[in-house]
Protein backbone atom coordinates (compact mmCIF):
# COMPACT_ATOMS: atom_id res chain seq x y z
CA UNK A 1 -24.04 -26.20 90.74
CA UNK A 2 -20.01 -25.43 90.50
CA UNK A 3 -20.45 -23.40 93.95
CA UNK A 4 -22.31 -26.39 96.01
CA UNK A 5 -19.01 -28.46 94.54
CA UNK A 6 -16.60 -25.74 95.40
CA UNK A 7 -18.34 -25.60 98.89
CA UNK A 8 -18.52 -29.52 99.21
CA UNK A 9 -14.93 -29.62 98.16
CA UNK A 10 -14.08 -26.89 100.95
CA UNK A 11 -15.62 -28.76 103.84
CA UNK A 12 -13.62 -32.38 102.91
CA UNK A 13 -10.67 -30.09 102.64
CA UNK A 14 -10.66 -28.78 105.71
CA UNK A 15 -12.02 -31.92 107.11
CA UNK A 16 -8.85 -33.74 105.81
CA UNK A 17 -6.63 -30.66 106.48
CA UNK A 18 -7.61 -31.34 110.50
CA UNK A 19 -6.91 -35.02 110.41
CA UNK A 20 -3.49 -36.50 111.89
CA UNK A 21 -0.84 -37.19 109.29
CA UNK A 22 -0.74 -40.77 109.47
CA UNK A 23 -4.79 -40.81 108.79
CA UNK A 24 -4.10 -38.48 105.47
CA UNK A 25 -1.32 -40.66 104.54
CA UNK A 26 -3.25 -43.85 105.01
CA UNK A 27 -6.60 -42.31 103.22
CA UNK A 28 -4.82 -40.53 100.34
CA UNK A 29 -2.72 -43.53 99.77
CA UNK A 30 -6.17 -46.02 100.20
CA UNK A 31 -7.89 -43.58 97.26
CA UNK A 32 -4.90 -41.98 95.13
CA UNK A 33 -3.63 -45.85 95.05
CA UNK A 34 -6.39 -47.25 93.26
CA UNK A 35 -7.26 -44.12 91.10
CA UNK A 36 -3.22 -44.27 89.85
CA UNK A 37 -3.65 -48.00 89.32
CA UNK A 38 -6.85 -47.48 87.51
CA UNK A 39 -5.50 -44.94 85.09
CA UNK A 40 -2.30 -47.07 84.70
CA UNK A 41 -4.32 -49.42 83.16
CA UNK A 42 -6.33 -47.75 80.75
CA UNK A 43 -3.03 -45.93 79.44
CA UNK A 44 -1.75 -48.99 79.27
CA UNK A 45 -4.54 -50.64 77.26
CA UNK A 46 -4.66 -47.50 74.98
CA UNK A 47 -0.81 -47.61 74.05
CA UNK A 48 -0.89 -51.43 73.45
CA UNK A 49 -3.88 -51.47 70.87
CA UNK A 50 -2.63 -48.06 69.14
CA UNK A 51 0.86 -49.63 68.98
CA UNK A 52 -0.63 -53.04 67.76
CA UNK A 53 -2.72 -51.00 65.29
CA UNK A 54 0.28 -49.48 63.90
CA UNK A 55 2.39 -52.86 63.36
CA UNK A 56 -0.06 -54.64 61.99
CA UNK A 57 -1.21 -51.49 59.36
CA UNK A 58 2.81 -51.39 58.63
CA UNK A 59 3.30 -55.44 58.17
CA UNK A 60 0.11 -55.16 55.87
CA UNK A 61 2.15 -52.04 53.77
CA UNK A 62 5.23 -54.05 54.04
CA UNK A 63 3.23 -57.07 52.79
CA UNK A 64 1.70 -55.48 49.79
CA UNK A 65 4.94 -53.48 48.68
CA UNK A 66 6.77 -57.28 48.40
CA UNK A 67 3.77 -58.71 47.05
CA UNK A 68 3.56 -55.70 44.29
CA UNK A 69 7.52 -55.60 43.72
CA UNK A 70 7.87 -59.84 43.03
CA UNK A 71 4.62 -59.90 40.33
CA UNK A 72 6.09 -56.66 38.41
């Protein structure tokens, strides 16, 4: 299986490799763009809820520490 990928991979290589520069410019931009974009957002998504998570675990401390320290 990995050496029909490594042999797939070779022949778009080379395949690319022979193309004019402005064509690998234009098709690494029209595929690397949207794959960049795409991961942008998931890290994005990922940092916002874990950073959310975090606040909202430390307002809840925060909350129970004043609520604890006015009843004593």
């Amino acid at each position: 299986m990995l050496r029909a990928v490594a042999t797939w991979w070779d022949g778009v290589e080379l395949w690319l490799t022979q193309l004019d520069f402005t064509v690998q410019v234009v098709l690494v931009v029209a595929v690397v763009g949207p794959l960049c974009w795409g991961a942008a957002a998931v890290i994005d998504t990922v940092v916002e809820r874990s950073v959310a998570d975090r606040l909202e675990a430390a307002e809840r401390r925060a909350q129970r520490r004043a609520g604890t320290t006015t009843e004593a």
